[in-house]
N, C-alpha and C. Protein backbone atom coordinates (compact mmCIF):
# COMPACT_ATOMS: atom_id res chain seq x y z
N UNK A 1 83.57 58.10 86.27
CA UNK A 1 83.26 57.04 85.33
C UNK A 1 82.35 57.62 84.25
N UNK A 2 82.88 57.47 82.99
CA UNK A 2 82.46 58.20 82.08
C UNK A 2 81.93 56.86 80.80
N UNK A 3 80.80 56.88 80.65
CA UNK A 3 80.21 55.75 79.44
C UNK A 3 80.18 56.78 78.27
N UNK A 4 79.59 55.86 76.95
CA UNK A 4 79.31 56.27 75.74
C UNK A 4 78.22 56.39 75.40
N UNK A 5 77.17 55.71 76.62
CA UNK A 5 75.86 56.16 77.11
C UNK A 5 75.19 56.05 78.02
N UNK A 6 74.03 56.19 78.24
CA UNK A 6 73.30 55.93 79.67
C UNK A 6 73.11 54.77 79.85
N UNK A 7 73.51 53.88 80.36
CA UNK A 7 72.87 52.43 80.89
C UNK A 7 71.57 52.42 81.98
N UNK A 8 71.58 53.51 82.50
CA UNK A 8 70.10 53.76 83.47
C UNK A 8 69.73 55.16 83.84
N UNK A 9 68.94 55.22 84.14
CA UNK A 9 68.39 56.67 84.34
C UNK A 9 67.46 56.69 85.38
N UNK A 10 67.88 57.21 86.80
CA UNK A 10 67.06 57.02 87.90
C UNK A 10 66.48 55.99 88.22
N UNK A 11 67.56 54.54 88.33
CA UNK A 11 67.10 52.98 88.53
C UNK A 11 66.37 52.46 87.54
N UNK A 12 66.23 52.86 86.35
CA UNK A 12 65.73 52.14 85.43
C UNK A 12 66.65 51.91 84.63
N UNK A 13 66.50 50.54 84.17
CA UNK A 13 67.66 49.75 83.49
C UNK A 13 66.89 49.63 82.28
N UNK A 14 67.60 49.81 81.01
CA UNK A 14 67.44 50.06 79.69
C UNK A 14 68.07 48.75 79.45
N UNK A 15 67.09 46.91 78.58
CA UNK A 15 67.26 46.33 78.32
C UNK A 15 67.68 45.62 76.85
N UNK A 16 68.58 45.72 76.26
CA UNK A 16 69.32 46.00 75.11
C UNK A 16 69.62 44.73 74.28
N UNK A 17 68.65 43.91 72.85
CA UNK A 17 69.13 43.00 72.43
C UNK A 17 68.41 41.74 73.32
N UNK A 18 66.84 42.30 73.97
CA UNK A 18 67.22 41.15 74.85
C UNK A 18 67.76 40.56 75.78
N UNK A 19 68.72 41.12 76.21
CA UNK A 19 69.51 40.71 77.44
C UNK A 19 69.28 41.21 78.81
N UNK A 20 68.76 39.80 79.11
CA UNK A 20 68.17 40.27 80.58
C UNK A 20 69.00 40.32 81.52
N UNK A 21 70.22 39.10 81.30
CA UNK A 21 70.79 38.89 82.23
C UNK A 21 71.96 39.77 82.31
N UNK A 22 72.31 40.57 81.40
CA UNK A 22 72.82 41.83 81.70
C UNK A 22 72.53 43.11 81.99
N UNK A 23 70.56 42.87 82.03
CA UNK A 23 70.30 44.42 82.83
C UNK A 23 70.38 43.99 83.95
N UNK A 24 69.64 42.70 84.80
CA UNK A 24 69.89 42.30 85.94
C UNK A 24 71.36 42.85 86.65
N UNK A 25 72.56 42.61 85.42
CA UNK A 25 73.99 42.10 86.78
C UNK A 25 73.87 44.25 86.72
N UNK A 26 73.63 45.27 85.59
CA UNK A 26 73.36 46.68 85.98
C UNK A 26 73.02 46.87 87.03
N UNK A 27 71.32 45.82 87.24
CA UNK A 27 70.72 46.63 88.37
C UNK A 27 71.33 46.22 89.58
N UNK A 28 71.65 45.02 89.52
CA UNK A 28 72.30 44.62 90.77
C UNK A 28 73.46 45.68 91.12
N UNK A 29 74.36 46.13 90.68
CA UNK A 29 75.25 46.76 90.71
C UNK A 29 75.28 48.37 91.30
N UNK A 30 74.06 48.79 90.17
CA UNK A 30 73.77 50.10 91.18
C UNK A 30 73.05 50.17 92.41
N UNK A 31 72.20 48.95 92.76
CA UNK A 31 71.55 48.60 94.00
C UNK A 31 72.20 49.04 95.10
N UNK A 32 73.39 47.70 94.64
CA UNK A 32 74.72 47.39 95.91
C UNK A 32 75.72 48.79 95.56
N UNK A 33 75.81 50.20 94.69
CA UNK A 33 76.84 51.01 94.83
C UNK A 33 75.99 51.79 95.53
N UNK A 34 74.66 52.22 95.87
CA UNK A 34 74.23 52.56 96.72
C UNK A 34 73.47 52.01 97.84
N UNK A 35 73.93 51.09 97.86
CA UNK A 35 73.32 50.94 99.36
C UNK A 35 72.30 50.00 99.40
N UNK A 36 71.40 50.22 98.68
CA UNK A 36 70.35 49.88 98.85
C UNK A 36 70.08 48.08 99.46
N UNK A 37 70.54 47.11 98.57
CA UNK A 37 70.58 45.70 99.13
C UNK A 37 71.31 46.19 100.59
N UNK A 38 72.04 46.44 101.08
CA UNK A 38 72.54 46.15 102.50
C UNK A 38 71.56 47.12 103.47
N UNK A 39 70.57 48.12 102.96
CA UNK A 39 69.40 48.37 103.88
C UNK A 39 68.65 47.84 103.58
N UNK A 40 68.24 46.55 102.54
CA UNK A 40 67.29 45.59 102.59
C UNK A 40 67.37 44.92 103.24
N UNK A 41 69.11 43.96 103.24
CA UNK A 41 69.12 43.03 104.27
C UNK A 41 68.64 43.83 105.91
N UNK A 42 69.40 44.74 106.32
CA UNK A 42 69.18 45.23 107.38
C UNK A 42 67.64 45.39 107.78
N UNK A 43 66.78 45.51 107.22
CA UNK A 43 65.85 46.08 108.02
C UNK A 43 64.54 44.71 107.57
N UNK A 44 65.00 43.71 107.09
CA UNK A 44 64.74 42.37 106.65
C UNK A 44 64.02 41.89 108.11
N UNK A 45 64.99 42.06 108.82
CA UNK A 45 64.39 41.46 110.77
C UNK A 45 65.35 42.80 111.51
N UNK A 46 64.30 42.63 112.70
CA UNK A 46 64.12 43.87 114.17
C UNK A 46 66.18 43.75 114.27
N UNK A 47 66.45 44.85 113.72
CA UNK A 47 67.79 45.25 114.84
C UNK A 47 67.65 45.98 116.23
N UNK A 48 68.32 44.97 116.92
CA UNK A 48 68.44 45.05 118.22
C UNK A 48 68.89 46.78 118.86
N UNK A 49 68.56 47.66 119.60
CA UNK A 49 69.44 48.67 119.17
C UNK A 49 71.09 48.75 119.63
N UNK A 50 71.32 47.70 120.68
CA UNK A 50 72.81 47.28 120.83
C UNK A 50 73.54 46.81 119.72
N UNK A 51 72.82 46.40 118.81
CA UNK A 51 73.23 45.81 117.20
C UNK A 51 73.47 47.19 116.37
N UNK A 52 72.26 47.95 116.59
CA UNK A 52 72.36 49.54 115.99
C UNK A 52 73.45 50.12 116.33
N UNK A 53 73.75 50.42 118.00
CA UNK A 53 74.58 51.38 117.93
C UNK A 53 76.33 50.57 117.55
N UNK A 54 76.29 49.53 117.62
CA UNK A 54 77.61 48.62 117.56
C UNK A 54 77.52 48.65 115.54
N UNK A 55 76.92 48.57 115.31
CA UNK A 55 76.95 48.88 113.89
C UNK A 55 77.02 50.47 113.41
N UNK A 56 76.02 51.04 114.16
CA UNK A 56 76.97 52.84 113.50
C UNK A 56 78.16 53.40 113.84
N UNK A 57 78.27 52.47 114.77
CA UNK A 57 80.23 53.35 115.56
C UNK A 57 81.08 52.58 114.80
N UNK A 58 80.85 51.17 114.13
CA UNK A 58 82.03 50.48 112.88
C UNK A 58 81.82 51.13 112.32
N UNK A 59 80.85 51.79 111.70
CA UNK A 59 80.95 52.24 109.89
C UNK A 59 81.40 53.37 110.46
N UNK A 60 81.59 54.61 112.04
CA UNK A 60 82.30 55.80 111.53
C UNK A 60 83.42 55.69 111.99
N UNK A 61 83.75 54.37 112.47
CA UNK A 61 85.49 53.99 112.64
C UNK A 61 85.28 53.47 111.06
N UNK A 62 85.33 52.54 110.47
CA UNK A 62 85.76 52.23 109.25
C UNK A 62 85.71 53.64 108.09
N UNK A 63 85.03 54.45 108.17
CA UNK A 63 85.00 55.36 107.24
C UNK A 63 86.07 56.56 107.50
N UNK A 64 86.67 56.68 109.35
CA UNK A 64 87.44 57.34 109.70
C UNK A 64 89.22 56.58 109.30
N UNK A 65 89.10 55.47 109.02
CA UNK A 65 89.96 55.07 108.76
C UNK A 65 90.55 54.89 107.85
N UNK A 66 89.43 54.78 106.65
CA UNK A 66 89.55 54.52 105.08
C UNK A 66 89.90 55.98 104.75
N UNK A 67 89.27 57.04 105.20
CA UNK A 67 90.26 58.46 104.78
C UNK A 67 91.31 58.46 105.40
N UNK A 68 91.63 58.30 106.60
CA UNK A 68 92.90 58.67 106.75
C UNK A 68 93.92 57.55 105.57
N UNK A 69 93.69 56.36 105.52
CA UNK A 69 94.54 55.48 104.45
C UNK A 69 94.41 55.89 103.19
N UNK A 70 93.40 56.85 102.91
CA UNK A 70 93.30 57.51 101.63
C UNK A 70 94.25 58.18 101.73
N UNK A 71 94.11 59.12 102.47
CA UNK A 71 95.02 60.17 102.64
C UNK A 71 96.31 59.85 102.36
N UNK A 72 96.64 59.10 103.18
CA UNK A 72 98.24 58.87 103.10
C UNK A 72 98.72 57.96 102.21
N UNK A 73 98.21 57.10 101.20
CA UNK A 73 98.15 56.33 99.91
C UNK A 73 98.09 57.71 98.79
N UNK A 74 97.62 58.74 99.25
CA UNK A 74 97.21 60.73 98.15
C UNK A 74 99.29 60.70 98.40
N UNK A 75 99.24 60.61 99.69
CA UNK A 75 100.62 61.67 99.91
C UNK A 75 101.61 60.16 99.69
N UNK A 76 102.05 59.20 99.26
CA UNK A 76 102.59 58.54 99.13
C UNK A 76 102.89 58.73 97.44
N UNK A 77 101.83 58.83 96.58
CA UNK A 77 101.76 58.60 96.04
C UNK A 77 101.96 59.85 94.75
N UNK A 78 102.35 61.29 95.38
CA UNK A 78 103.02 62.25 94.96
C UNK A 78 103.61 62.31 94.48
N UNK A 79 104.11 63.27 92.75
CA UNK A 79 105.27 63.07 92.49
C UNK A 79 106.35 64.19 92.73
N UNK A 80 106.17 65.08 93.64
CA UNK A 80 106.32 66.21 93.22
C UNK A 80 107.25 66.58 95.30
N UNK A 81 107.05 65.33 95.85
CA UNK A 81 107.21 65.35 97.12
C UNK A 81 109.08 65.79 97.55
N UNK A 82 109.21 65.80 98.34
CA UNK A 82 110.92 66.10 98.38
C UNK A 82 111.55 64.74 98.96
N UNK A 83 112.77 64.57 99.07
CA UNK A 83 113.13 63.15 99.26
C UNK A 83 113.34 63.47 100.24
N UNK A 84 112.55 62.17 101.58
CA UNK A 84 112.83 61.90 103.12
C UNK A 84 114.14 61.99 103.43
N UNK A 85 115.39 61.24 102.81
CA UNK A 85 116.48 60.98 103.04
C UNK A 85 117.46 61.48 102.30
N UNK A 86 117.78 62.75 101.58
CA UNK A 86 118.63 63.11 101.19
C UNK A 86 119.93 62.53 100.69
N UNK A 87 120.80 62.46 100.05
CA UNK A 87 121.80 61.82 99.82
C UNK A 87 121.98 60.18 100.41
N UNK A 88 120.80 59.53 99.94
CA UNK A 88 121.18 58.10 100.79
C UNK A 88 121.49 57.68 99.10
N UNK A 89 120.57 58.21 97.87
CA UNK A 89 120.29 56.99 97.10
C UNK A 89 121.73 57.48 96.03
């Protein structure tokens, strides 16, 4: 993702014209692309560590899963692949 300029620079949001409510929806944005709001909520109240470990084994099944569907959405999506079925079409 390539801009025409910096909209922030190490979480600081550059407020432009006045407009607050568009550095806000920035900051919100890079908050939540890293992380940060969902380790606020999290650590907001005591996780249980049965909550802990049931929550780190989803995110490395969900993250093991989202590559492999990457993956094969990469190789689907080839143009250069040979045809599965030969003389059908």
């Amino acid at each position: 993702m390539t801009l025409k300029h910096a909209s922030f620079i190490a979480r600081t949001v550059f407020v432009k014209n006045n407009d607050v409510e568009a550095a806000c929806r920035v900051l919100n944005r890079i908050l939540g692309r890293e992380d940060i709001l969902d380790q606020f909520r999290r650590t907001r109240y005591f996780e249980k560590p049965f909550q802990f470990r049931r929550r780190i084994n989803f995110e490395k099944c969900k993250s093991i899963y989202n590559e492999d569907m990457d993956r094969k959405i990469q190789f689907v999506l080839r143009k250069n692949r040979t045809d599965p079925f030969p003389g059908s079409s």
